[in-house]
C-alpha atoms as a PDB file:
ATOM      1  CA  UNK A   1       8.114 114.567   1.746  1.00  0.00           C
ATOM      2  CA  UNK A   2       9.647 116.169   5.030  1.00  0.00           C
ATOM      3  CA  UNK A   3       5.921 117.420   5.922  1.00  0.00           C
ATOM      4  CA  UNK A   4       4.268 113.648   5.367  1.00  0.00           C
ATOM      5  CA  UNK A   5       7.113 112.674   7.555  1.00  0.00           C
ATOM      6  CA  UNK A   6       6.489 114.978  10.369  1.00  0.00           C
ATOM      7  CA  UNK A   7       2.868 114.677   9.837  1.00  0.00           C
ATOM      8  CA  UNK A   8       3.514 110.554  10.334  1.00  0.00           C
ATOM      9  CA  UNK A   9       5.764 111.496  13.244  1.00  0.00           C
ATOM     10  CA  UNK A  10       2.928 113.306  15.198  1.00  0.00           C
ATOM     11  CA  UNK A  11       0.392 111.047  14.414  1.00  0.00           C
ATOM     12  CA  UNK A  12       2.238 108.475  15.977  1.00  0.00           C
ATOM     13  CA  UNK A  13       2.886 110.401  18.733  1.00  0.00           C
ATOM     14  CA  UNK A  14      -0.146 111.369  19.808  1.00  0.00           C
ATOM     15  CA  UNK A  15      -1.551 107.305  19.968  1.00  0.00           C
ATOM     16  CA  UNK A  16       1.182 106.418  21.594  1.00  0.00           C
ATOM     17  CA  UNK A  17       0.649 109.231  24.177  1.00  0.00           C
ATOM     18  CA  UNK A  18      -3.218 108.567  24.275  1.00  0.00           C
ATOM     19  CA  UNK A  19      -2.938 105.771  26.382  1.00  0.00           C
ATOM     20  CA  UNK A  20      -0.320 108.033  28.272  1.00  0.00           C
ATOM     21  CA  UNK A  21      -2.399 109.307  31.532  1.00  0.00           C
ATOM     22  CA  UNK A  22      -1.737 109.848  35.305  1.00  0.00           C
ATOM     23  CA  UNK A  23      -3.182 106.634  36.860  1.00  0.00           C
ATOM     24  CA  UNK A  24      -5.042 107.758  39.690  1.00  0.00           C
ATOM     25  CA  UNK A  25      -3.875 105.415  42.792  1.00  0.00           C
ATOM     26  CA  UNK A  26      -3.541 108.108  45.109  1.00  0.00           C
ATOM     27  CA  UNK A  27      -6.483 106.399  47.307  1.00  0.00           C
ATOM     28  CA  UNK A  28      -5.671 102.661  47.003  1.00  0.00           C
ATOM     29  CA  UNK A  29      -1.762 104.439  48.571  1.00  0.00           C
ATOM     30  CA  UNK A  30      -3.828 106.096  51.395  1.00  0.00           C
ATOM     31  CA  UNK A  31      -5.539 103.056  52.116  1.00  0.00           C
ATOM     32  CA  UNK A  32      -1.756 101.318  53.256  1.00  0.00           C
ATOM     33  CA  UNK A  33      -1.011 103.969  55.888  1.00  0.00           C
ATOM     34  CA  UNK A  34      -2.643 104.894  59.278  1.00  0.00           C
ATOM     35  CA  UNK A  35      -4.723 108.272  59.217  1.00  0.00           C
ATOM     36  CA  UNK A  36      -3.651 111.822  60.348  1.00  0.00           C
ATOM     37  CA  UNK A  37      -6.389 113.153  62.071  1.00  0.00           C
ATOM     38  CA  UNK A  38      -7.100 116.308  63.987  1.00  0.00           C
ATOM     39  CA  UNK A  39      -9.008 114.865  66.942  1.00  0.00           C
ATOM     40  CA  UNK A  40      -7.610 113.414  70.240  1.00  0.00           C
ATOM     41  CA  UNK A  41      -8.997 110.194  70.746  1.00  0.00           C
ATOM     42  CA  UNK A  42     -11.651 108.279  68.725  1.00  0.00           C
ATOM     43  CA  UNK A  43     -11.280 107.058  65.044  1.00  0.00           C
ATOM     44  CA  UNK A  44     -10.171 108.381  62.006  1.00  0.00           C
ATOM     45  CA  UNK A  45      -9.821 106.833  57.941  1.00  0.00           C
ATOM     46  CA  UNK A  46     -10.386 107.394  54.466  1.00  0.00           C
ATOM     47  CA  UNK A  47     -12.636 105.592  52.299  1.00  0.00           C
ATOM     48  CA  UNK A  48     -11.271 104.143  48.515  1.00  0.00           C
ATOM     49  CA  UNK A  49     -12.715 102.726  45.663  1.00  0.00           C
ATOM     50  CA  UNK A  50     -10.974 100.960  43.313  1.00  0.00           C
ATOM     51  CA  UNK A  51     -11.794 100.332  39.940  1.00  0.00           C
ATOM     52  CA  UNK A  52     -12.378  96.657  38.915  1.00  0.00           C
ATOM     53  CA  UNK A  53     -11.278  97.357  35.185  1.00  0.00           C
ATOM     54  CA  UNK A  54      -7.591  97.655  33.882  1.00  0.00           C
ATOM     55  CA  UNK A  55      -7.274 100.532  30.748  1.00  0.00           C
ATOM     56  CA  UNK A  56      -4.237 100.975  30.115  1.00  0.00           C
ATOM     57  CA  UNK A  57      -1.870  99.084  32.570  1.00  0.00           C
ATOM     58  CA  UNK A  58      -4.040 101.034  35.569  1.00  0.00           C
ATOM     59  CA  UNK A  59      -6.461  99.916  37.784  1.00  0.00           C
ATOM     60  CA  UNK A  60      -8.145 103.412  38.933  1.00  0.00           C
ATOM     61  CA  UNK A  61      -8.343 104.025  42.866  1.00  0.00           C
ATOM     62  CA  UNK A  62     -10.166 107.353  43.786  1.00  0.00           C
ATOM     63  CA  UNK A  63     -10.912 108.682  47.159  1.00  0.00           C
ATOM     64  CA  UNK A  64     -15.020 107.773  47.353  1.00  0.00           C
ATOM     65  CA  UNK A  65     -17.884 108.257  49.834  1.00  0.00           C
ATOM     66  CA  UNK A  66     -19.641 105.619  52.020  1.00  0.00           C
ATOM     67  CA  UNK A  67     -22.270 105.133  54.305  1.00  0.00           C
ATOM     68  CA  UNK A  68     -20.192 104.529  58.043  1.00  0.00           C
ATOM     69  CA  UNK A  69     -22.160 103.367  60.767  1.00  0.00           C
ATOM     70  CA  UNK A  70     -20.228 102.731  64.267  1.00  0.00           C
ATOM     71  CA  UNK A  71     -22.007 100.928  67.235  1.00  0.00           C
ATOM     72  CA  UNK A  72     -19.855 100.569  70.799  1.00  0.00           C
ATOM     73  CA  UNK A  73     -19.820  96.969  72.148  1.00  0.00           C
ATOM     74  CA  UNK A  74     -19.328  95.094  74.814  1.00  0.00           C
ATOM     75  CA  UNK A  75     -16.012  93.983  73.649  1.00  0.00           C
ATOM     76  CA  UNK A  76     -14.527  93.289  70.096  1.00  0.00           C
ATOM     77  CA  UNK A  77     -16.954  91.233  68.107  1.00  0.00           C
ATOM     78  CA  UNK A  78     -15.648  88.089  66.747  1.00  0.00           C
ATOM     79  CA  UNK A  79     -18.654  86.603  64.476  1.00  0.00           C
ATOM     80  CA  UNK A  80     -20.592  87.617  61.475  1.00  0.00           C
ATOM     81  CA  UNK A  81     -24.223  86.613  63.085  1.00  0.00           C
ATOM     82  CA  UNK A  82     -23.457  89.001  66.143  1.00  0.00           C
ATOM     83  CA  UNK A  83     -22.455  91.602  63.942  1.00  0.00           C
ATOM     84  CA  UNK A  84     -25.523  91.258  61.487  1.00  0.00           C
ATOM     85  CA  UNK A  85     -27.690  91.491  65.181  1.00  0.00           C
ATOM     86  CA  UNK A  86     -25.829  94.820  66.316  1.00  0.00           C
ATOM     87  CA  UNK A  87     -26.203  96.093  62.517  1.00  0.00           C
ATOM     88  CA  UNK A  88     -29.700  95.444  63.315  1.00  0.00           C
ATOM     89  CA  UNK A  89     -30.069  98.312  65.882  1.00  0.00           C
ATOM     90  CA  UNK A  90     -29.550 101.979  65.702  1.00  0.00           C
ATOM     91  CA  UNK A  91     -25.889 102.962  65.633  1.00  0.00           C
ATOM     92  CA  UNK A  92     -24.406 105.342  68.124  1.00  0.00           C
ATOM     93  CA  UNK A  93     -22.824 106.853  64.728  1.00  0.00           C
ATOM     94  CA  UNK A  94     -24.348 107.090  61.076  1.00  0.00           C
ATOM     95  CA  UNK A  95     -21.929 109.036  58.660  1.00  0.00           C
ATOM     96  CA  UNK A  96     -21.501 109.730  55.120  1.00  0.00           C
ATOM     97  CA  UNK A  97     -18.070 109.676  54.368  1.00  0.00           C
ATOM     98  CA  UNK A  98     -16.275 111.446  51.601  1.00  0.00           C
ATOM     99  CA  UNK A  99     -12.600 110.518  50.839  1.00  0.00           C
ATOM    100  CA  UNK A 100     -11.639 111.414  55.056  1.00  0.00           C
ATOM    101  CA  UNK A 101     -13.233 111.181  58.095  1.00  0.00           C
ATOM    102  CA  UNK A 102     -12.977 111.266  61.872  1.00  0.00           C
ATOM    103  CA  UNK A 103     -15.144 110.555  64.771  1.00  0.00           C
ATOM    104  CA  UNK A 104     -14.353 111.324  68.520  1.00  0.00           C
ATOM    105  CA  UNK A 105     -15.339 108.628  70.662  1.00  0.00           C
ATOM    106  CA  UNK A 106     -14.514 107.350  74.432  1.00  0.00           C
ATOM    107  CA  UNK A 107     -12.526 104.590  75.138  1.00  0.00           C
ATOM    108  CA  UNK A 108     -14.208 101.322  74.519  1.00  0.00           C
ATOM    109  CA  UNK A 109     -14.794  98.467  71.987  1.00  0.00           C
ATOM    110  CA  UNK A 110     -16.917  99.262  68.184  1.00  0.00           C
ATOM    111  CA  UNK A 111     -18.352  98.041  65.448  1.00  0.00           C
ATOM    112  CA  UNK A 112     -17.739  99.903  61.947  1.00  0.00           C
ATOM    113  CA  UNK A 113     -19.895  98.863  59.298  1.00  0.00           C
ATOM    114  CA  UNK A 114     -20.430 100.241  55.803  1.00  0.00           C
ATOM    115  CA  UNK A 115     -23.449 100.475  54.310  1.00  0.00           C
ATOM    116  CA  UNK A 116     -25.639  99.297  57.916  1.00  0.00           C
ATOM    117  CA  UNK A 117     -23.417  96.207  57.205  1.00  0.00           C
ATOM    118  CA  UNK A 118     -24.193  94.521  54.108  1.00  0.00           C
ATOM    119  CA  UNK A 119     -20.419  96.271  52.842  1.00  0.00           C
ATOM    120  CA  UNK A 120     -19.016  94.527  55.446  1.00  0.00           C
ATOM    121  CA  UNK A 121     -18.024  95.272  59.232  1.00  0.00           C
ATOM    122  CA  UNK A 122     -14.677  95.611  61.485  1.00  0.00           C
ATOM    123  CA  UNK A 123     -14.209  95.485  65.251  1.00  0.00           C
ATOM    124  CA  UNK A 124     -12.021  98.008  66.581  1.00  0.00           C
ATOM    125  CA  UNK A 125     -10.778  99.626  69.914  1.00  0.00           C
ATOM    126  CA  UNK A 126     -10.476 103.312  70.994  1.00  0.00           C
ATOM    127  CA  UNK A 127      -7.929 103.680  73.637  1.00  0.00           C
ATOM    128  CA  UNK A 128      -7.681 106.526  76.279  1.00  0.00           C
ATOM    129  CA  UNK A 129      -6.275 109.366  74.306  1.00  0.00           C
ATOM    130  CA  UNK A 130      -5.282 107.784  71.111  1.00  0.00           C
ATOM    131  CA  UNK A 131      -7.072 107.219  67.668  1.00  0.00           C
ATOM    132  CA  UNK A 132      -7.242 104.258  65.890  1.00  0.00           C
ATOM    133  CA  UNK A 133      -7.219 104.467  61.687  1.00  0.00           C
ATOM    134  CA  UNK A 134      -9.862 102.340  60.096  1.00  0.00           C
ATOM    135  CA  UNK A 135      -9.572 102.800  56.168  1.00  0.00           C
ATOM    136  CA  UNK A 136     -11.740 101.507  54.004  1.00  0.00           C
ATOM    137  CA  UNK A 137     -11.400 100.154  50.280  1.00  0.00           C
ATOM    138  CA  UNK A 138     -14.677  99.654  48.437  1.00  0.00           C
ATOM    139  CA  UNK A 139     -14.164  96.916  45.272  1.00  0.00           C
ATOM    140  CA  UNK A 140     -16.433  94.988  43.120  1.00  0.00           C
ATOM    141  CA  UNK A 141     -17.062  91.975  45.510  1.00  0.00           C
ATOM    142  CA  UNK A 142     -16.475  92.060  49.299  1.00  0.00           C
ATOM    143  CA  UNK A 143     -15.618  95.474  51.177  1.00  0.00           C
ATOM    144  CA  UNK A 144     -11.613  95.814  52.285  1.00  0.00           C
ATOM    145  CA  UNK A 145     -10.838  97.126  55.857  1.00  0.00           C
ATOM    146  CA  UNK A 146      -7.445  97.771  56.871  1.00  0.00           C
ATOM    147  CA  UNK A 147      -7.255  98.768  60.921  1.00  0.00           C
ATOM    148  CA  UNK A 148      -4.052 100.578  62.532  1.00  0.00           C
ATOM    149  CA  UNK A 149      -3.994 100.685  66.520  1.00  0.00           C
ATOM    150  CA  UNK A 150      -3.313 104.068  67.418  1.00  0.00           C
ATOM    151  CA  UNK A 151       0.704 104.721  66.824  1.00  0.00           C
ATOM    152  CA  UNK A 152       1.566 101.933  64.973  1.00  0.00           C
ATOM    153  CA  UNK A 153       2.469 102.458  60.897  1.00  0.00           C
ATOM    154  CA  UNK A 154       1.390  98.358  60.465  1.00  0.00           C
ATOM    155  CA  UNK A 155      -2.168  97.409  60.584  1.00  0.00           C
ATOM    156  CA  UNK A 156      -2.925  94.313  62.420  1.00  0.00           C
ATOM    157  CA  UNK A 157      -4.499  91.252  61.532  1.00  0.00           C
ATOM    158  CA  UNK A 158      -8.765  92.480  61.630  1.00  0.00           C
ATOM    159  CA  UNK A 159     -11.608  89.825  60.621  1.00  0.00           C
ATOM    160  CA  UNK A 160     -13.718  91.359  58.225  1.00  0.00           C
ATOM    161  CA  UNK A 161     -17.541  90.168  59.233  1.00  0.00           C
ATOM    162  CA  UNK A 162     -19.235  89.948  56.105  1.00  0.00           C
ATOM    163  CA  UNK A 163     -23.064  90.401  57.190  1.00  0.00           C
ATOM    164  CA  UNK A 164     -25.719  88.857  55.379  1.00  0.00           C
ATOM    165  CA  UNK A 165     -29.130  89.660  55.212  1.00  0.00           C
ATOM    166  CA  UNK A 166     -29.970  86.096  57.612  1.00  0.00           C
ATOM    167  CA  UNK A 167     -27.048  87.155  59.643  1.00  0.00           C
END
């Protein structure tokens, strides 16, 4: 009887510990905080993806690779149309990203798009010996950007330009 009970015991305890499992979030955590990067000036980020399925109680969010392209402009661009134009052209940077990455660049206004765009774009500005953190968070649906100005721990307000192919 005392061996059907152990037995029982164990049984139990192994479904109750299958849906026991580290829930990888360690990206989606990345995602909220500006980068640590290695160059002096340009910009730096990590690219996410999170899962859009829940298994049990966790939504999986993996470091994950992505096509960056980066074009300077002549000031931050405000509207989805321009952007679609400038993702158009030949960027000044084309990039595969895996989990981390960091660019040196001049001072100036850019445009970061993933995926020549059609993930999404983000303005952003380099300033003289600084980098600014663009992270990015890959979902099912629309592309997440979160943008840091160099030295500050709270991103700022960005417009994601969602480019379309009439854009």
């Amino acid at each position: 009887m005392r061996t059907r009970s152990v037995l029982f015991g164990l049984v139990l305890a192994s479904l109750w510990c299958e849906s026991c499992h580290d829930c990888n979030r360690s990206a989606c955590q990345a995602y909220q905080r500006p980068a640590t990067a290695s160059i002096g000036q340009g910009v730096a980020g990590m690219v996410a993806s999170e899962s859009d399925t829940v298994q049990n109680d966790c939504r999986e969010c993996g470091f994950a690779s992505g096509t960056l392209d980066i074009w300077l402009t002549s000031g931050l661009v405000q509207d989805a149309v321009t952007a679609g134009a400038i993702a158009r052209t030949t960027p000044l940077v084309a990039m595969q990203a895996d989990g981390h990455y960091e660019i040196e660049l001049a001072p100036a206004d850019y445009l970061l798009c993933v995926d020549s765009g059609m993930g999404g774009c983000v303005p952003f500005t380099v300033a003289s010996g600084k980098v600014t953190t663009v992270n990015v968070k890959r979902i099912n649906g629309p592309t997440g950007f979160l943008v840091f100005d160099a030295g500050s721990s709270v991103p700022r307000p960005s417009q994601v330009l969602n480019v379309t192919p009439s854009s």
